[in-house]
N, C-alpha and C. Protein backbone atom coordinates (compact mmCIF):
# COMPACT_ATOMS: atom_id res chain seq x y z
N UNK A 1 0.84 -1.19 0.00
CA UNK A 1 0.00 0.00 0.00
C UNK A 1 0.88 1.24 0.00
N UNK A 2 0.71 2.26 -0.52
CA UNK A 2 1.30 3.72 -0.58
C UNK A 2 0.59 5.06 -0.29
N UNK A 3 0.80 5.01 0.72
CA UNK A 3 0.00 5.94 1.61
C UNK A 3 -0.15 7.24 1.07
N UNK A 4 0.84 7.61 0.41
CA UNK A 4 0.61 9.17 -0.17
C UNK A 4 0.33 8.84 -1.36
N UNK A 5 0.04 7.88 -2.32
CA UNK A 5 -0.69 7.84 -3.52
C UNK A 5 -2.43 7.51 -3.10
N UNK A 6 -2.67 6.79 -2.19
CA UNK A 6 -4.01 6.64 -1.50
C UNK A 6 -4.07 8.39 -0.98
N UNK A 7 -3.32 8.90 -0.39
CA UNK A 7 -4.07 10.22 -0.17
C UNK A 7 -4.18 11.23 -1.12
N UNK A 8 -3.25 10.98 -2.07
CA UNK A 8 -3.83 11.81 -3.36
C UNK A 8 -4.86 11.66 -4.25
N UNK A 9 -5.01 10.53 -4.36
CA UNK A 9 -6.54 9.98 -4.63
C UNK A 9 -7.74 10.29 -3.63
N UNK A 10 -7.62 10.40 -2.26
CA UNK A 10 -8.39 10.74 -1.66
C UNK A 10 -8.91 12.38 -1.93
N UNK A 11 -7.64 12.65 -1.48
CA UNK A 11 -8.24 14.48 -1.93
C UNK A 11 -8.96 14.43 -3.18
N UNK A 12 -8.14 13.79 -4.29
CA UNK A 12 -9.12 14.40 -5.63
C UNK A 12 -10.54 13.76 -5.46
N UNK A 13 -10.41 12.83 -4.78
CA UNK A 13 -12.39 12.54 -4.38
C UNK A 13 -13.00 13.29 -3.92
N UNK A 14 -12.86 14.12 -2.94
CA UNK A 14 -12.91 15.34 -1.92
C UNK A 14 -13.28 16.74 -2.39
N UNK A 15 -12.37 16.84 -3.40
CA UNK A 15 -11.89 18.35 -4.46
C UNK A 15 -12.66 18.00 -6.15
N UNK A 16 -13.43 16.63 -6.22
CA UNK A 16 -14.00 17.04 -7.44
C UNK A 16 -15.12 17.92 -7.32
N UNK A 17 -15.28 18.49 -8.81
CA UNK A 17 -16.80 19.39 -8.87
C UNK A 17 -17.90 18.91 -8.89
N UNK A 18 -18.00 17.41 -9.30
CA UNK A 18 -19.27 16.85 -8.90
C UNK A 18 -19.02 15.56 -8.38
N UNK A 19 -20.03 15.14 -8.19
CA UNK A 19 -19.84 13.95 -7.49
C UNK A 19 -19.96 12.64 -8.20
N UNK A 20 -20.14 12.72 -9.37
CA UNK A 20 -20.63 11.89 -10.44
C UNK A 20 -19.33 11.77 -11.26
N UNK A 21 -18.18 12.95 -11.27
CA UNK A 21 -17.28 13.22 -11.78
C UNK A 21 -16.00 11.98 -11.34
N UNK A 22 -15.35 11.64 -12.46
CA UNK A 22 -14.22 10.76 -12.53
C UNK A 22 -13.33 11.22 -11.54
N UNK A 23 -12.83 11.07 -10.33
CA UNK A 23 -11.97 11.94 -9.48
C UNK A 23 -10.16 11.81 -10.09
N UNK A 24 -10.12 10.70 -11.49
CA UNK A 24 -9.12 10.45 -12.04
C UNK A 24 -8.71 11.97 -12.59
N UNK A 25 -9.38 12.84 -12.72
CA UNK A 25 -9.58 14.10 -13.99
C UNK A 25 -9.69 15.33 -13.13
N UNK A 26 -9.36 15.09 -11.40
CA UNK A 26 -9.85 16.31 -10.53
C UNK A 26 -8.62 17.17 -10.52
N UNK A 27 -7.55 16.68 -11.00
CA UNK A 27 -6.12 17.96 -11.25
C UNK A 27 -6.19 18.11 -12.43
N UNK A 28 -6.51 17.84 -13.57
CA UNK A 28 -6.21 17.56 -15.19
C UNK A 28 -6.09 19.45 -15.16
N UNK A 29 -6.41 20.20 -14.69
CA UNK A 29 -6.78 21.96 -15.28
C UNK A 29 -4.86 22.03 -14.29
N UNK A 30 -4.08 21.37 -13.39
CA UNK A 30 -2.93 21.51 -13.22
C UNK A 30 -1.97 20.53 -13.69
N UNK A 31 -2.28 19.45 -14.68
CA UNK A 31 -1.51 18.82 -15.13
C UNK A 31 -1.15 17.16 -14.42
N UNK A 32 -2.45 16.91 -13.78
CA UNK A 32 -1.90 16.00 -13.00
C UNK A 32 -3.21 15.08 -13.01
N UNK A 33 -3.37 13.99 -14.08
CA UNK A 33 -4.53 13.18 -14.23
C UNK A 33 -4.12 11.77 -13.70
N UNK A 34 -4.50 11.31 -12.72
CA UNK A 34 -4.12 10.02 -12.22
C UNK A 34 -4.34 9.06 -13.02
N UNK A 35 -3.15 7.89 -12.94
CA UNK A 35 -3.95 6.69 -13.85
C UNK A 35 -4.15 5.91 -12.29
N UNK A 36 -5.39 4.84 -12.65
CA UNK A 36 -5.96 4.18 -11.68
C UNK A 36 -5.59 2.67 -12.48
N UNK A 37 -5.29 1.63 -11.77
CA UNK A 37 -4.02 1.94 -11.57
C UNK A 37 -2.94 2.58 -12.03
N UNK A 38 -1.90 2.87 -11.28
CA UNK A 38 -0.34 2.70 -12.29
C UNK A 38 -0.32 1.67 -12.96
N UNK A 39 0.66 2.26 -14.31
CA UNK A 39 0.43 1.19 -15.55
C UNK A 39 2.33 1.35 -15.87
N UNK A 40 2.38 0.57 -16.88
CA UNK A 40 3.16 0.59 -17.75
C UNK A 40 3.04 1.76 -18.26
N UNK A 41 4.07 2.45 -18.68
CA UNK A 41 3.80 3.66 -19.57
C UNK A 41 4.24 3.01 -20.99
N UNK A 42 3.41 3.73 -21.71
CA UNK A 42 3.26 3.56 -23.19
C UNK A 42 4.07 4.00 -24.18
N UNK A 43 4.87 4.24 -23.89
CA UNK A 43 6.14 5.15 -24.80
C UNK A 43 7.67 4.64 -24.87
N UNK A 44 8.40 4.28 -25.78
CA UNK A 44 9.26 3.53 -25.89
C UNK A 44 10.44 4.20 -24.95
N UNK A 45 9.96 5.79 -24.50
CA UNK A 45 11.16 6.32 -24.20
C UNK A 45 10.85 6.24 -22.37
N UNK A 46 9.58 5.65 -22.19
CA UNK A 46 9.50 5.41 -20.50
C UNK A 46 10.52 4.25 -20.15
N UNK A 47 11.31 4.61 -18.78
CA UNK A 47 11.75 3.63 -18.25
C UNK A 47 11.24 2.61 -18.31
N UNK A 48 12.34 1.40 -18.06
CA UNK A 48 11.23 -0.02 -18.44
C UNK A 48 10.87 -0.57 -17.08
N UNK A 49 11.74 0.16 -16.09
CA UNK A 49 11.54 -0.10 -14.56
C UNK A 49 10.61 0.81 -13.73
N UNK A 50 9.45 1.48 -14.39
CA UNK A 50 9.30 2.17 -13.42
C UNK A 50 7.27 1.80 -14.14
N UNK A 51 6.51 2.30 -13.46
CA UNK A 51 5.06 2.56 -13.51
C UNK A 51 4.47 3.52 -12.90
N UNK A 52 3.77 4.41 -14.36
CA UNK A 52 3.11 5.80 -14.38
C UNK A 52 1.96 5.91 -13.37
N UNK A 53 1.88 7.06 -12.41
CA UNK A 53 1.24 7.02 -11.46
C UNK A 53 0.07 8.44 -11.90
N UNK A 54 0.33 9.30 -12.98
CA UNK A 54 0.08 10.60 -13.63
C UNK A 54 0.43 10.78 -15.28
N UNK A 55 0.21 11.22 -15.93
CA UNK A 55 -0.04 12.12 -16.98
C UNK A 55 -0.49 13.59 -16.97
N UNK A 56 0.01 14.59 -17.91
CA UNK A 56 -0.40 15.49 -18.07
C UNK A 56 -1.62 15.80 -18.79
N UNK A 57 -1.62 15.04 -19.86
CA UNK A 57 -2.82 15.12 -20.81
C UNK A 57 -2.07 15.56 -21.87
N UNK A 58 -0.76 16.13 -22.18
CA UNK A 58 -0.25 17.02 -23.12
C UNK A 58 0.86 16.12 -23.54
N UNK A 59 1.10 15.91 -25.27
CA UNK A 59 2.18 15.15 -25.48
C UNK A 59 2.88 14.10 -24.72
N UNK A 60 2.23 13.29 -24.35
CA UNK A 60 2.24 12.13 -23.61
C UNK A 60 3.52 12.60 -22.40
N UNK A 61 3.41 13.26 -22.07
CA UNK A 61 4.03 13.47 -21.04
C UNK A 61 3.53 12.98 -19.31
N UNK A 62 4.38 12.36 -18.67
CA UNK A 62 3.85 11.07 -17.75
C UNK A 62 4.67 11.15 -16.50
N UNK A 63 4.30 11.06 -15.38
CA UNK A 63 5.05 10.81 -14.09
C UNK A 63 5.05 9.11 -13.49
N UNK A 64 6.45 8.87 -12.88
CA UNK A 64 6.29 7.36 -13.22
C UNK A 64 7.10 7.09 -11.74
N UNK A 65 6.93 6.36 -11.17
CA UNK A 65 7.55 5.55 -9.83
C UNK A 65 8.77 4.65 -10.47
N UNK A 66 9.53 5.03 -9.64
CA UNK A 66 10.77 4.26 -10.12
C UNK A 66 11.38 2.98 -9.53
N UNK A 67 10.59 1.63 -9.96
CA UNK A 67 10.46 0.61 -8.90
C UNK A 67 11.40 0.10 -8.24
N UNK A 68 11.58 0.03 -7.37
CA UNK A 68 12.30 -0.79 -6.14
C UNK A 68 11.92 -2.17 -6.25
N UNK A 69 13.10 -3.03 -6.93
CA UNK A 69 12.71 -4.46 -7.12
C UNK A 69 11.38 -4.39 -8.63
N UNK A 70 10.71 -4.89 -8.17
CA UNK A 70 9.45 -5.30 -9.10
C UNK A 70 8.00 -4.47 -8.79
N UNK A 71 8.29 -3.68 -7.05
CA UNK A 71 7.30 -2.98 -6.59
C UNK A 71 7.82 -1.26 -6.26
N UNK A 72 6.40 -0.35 -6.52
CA UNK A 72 7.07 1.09 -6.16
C UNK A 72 6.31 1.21 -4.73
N UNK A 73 7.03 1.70 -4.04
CA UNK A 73 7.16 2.04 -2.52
C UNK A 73 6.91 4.05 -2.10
N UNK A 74 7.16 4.10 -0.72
CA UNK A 74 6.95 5.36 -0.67
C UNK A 74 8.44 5.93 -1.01
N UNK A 75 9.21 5.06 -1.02
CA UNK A 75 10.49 5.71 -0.90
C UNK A 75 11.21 5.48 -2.86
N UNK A 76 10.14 5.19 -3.69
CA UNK A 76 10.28 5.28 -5.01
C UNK A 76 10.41 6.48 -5.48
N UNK A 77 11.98 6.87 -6.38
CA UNK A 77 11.90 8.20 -6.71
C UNK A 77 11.03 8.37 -7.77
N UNK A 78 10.56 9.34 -8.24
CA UNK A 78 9.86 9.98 -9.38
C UNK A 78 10.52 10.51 -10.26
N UNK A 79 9.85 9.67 -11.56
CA UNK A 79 10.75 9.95 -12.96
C UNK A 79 9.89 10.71 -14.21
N UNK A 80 10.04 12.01 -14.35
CA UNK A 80 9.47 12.47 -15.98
C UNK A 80 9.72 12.01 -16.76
N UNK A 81 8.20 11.82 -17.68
CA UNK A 81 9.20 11.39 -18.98
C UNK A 81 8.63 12.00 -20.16
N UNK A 82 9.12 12.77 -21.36
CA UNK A 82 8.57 13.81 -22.14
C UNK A 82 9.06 13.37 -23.25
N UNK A 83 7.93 12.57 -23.78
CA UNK A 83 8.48 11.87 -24.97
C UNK A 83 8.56 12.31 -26.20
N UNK A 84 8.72 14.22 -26.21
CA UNK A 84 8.50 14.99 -27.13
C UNK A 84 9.67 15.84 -26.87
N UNK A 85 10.82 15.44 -26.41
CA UNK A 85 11.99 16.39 -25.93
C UNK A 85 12.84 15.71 -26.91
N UNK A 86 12.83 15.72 -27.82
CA UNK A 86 13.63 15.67 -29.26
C UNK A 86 15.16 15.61 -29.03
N UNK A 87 16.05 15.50 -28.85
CA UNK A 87 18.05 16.04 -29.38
C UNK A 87 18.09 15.98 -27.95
N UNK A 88 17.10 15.45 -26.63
CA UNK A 88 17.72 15.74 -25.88
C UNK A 88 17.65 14.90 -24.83
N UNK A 89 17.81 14.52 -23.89
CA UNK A 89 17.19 13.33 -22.33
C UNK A 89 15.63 13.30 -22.28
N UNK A 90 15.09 12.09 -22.71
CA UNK A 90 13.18 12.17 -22.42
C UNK A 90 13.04 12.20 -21.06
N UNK A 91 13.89 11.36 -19.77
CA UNK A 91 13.77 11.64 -18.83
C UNK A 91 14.12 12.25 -17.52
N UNK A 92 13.84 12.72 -16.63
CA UNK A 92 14.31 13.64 -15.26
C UNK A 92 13.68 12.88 -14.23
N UNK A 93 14.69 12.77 -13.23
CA UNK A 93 14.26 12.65 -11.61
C UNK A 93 13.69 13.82 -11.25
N UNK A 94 12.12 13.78 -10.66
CA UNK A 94 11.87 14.71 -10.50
C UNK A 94 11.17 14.80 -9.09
N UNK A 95 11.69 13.73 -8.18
CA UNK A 95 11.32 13.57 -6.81
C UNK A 95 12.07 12.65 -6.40
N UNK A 96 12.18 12.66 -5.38
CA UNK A 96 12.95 11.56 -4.14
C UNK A 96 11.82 10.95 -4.00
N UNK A 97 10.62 11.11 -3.69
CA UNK A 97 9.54 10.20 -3.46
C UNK A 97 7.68 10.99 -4.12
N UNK A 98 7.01 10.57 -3.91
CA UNK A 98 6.05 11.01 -4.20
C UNK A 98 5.61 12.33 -3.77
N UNK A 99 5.89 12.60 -2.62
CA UNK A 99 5.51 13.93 -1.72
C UNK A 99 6.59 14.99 -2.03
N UNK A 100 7.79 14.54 -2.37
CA UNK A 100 8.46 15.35 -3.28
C UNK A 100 8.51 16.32 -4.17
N UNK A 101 8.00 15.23 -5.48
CA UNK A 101 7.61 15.31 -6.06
C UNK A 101 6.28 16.55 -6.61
N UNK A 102 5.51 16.01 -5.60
CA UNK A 102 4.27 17.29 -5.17
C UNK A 102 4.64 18.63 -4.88
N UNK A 103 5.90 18.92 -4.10
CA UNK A 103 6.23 19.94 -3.32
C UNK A 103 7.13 20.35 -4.46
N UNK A 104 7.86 19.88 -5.91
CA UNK A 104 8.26 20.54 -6.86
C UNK A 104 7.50 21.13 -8.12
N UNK A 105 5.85 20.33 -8.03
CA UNK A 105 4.94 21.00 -9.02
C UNK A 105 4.06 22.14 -7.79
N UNK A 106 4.27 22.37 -6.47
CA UNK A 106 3.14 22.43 -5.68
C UNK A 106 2.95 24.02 -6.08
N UNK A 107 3.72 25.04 -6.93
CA UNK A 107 3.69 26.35 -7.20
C UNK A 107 3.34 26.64 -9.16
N UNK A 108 3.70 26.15 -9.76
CA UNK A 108 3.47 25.89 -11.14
C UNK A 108 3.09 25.43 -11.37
N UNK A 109 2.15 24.03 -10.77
CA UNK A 109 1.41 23.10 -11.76
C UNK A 109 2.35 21.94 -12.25
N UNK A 110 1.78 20.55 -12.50
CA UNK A 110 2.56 19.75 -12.73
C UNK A 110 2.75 19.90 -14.44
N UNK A 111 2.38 20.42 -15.43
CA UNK A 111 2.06 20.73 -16.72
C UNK A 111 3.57 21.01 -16.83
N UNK A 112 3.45 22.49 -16.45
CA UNK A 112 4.53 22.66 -16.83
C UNK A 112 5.90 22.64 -16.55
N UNK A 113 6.07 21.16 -15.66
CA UNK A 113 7.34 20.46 -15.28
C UNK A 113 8.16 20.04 -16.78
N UNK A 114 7.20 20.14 -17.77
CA UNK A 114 7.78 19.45 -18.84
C UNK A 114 9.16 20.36 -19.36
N UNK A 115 8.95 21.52 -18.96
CA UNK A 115 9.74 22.87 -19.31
C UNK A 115 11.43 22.53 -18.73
N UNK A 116 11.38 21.57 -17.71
CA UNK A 116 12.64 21.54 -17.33
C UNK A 116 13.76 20.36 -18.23
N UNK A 117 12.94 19.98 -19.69
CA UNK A 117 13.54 19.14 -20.65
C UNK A 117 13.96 19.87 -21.77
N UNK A 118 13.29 20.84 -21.93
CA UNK A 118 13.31 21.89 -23.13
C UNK A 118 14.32 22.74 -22.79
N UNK A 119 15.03 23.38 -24.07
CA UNK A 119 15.82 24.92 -24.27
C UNK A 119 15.92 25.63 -22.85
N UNK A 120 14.65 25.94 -22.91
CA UNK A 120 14.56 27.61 -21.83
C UNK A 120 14.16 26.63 -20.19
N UNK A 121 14.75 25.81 -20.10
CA UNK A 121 14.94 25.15 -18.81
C UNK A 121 15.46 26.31 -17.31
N UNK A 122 16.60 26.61 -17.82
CA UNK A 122 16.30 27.54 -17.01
C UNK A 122 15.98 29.03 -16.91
N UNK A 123 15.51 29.33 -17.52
CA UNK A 123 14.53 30.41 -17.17
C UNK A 123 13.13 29.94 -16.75
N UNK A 124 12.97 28.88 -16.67
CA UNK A 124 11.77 27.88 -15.81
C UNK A 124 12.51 27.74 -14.81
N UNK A 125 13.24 27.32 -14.27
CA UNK A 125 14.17 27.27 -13.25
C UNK A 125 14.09 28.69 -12.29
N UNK A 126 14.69 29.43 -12.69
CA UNK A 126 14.17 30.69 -12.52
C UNK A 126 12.94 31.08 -11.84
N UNK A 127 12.14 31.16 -12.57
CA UNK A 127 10.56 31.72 -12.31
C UNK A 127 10.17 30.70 -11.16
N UNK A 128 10.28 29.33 -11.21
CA UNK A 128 9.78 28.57 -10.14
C UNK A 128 10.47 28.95 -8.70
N UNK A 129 12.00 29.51 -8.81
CA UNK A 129 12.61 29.39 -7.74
C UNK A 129 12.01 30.99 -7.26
N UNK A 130 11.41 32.02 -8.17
CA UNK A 130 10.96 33.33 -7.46
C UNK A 130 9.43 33.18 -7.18
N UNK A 131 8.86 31.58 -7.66
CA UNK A 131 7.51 31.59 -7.23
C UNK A 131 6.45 32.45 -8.51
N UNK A 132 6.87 32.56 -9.27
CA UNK A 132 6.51 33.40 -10.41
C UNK A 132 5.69 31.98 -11.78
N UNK A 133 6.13 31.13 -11.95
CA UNK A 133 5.91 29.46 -13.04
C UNK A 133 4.56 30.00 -12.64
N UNK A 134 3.49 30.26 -12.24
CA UNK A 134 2.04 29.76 -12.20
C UNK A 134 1.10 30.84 -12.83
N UNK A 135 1.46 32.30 -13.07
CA UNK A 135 1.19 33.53 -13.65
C UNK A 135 -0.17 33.27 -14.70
N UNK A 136 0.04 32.26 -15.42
CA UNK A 136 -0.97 31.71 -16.20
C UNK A 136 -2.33 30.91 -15.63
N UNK A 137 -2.34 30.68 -14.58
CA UNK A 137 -3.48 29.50 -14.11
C UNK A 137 -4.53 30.70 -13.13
N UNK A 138 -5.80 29.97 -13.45
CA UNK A 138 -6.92 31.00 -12.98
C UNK A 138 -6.91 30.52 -11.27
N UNK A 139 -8.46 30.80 -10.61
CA UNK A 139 -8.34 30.79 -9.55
C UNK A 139 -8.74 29.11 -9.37
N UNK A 140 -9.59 28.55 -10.35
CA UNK A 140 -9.43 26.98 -9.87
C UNK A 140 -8.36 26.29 -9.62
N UNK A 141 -7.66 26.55 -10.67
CA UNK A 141 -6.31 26.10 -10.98
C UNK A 141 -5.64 26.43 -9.17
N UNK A 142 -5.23 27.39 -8.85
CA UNK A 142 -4.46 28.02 -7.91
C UNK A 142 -5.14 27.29 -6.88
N UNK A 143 -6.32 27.14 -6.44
CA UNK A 143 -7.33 26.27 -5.43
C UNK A 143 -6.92 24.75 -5.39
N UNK A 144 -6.54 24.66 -6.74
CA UNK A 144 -6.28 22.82 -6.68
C UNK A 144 -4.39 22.45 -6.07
N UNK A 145 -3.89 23.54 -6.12
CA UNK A 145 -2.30 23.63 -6.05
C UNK A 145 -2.49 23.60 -4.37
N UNK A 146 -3.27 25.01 -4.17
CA UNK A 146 -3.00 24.97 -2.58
C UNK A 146 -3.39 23.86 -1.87
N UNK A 147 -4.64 23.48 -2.38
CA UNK A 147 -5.43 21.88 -1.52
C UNK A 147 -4.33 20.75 -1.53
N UNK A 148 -3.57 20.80 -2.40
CA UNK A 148 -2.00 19.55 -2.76
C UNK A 148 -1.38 20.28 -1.45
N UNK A 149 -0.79 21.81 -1.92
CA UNK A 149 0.22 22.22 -0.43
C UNK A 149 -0.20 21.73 0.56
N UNK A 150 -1.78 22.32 0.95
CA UNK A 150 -2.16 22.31 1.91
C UNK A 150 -2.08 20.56 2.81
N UNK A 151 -2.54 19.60 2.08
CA UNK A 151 -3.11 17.71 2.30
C UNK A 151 -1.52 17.68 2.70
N UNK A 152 -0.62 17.99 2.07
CA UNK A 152 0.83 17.48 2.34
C UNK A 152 1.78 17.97 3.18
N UNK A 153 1.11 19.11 3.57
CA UNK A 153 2.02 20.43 4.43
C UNK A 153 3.60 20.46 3.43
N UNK A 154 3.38 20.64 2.27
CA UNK A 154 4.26 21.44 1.23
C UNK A 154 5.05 22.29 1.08
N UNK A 155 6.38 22.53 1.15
CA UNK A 155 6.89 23.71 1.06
C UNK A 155 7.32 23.69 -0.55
N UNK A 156 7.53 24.33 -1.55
CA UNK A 156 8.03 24.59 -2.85
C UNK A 156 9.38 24.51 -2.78
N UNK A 157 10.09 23.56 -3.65
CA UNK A 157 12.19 23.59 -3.84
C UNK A 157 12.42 25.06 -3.49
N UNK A 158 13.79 25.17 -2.67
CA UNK A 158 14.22 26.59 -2.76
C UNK A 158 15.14 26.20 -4.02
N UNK A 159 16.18 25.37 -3.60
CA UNK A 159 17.02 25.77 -4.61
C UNK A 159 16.77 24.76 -6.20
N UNK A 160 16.04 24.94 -7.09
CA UNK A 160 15.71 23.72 -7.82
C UNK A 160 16.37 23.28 -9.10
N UNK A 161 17.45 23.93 -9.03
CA UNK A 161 18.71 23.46 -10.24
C UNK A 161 19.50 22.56 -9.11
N UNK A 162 20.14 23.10 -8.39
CA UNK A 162 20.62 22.01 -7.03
C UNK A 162 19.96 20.97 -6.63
N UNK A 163 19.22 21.00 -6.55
CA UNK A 163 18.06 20.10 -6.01
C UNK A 163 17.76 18.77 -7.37
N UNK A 164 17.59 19.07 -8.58
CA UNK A 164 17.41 18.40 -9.57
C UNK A 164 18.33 17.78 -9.62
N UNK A 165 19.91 18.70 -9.93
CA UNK A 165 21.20 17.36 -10.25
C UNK A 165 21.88 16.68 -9.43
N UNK A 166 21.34 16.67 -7.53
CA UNK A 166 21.15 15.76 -6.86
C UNK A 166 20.55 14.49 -6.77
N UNK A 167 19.00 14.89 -7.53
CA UNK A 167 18.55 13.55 -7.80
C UNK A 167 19.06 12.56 -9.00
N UNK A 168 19.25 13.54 -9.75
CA UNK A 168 20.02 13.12 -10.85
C UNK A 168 21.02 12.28 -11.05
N UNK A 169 22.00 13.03 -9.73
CA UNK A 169 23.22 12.00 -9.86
C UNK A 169 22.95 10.73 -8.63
N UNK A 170 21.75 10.74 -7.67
CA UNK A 170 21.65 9.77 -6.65
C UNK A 170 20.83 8.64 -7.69
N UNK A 171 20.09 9.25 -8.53
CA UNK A 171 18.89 8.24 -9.34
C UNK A 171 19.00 7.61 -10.31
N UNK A 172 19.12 8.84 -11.12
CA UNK A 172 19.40 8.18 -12.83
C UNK A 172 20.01 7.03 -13.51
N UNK A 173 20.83 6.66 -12.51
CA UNK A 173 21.49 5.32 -12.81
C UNK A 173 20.72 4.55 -12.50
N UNK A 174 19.67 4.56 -12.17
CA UNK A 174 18.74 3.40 -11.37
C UNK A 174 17.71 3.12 -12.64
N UNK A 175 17.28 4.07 -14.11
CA UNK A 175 16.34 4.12 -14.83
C UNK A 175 17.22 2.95 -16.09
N UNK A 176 15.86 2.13 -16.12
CA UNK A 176 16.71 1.07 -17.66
C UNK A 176 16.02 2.13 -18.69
N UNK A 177 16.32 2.14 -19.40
CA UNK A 177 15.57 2.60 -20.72
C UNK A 177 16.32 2.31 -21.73
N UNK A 178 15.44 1.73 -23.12
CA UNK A 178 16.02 1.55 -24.19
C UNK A 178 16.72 2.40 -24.61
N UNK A 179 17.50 2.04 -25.42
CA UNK A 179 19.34 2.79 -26.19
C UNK A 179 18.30 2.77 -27.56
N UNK A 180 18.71 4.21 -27.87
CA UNK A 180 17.85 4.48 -29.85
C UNK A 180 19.19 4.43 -30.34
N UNK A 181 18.81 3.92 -31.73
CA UNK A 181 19.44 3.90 -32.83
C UNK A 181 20.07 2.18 -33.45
């Protein structure tokens, strides 16, 4: 059992708009659509060790548990994977664990985590570390971020270029993924 994936599911039961409503689809306006279960991810460029716990909805872009053995745990890091990042790495450690994880989309939205694969990485870097990444999202949007801060007692990365090529160099060796070409 994984206690902070059961409570993220709980909130979005909690935080949908209706009650009739898929609670799979209660972050989708911040980038964060649960799959019920975690699956395999579908993309040649997902780790082959890990199972998607999220999607964005946008260019198959996917958040994935990075299994420990054959099972993901609380202490499974979290792996992006942006299978539209062309010339460059499809994937990033983008949590030490699930609650992590949360506390690095918990100011911008999980959407646009994808930004830290692309060109202007850091100037996303940037804006997240002045609290500025979210400028675009209305007041639902901003309501669904704080209810995440809030369920998790959240603080946002201070330093999140530091913070990334820590996980980077503790994790990344841990991801199989197929070799192209």
């Amino acid at each position: 059992m994984h206690a902070t994936l059961n409570q993220l599911h709980s909130l979005a039961d909690v935080a949908k708009l209706k009650p009739t409503e898929d609670d799979s689809y209660t972050f989708e306006g911040i980038g964060l659509i649960l799959c019920v279960p975690p699956r395999i991810g579908q993309y040649e460029s997902t780790p082959k060790n890990s199972l998607s716990f999220a999607r964005t909805g946008g260019d198959g872009v996917h958040f994935s548990f990075v299994l420990q053995g054959t099972e993901y745990t609380e202490d499974s890091p979290i792996v992006m994977t942006v299978p539209m990042a062309f010339g460059g790495p499809c994937n990033a450690i983008v949590g030490e664990n699930l609650r992590d994880f949360l506390a690095l989309g918990c100011v911008a939205g999980y959407f646009a985590l994808e930004q830290l694969l692309y060109n202007d990485r850091h100037e996303f870097i940037r804006e997240l570390e002045a609290g500025r990444a979210d400028r675009d999202h209305g007041a639902k949007q901003r309501q669904l971020l704080l209810s995440i801060k809030r369920a998790f007692g959240l603080s946002p990365w201070k330093s999140v270029a530091s913070r990334l090529a820590e996980l980077e160099q503790r994790y990344a060796s841990q991801l199989i993924v197929v070799e192209e070409g």
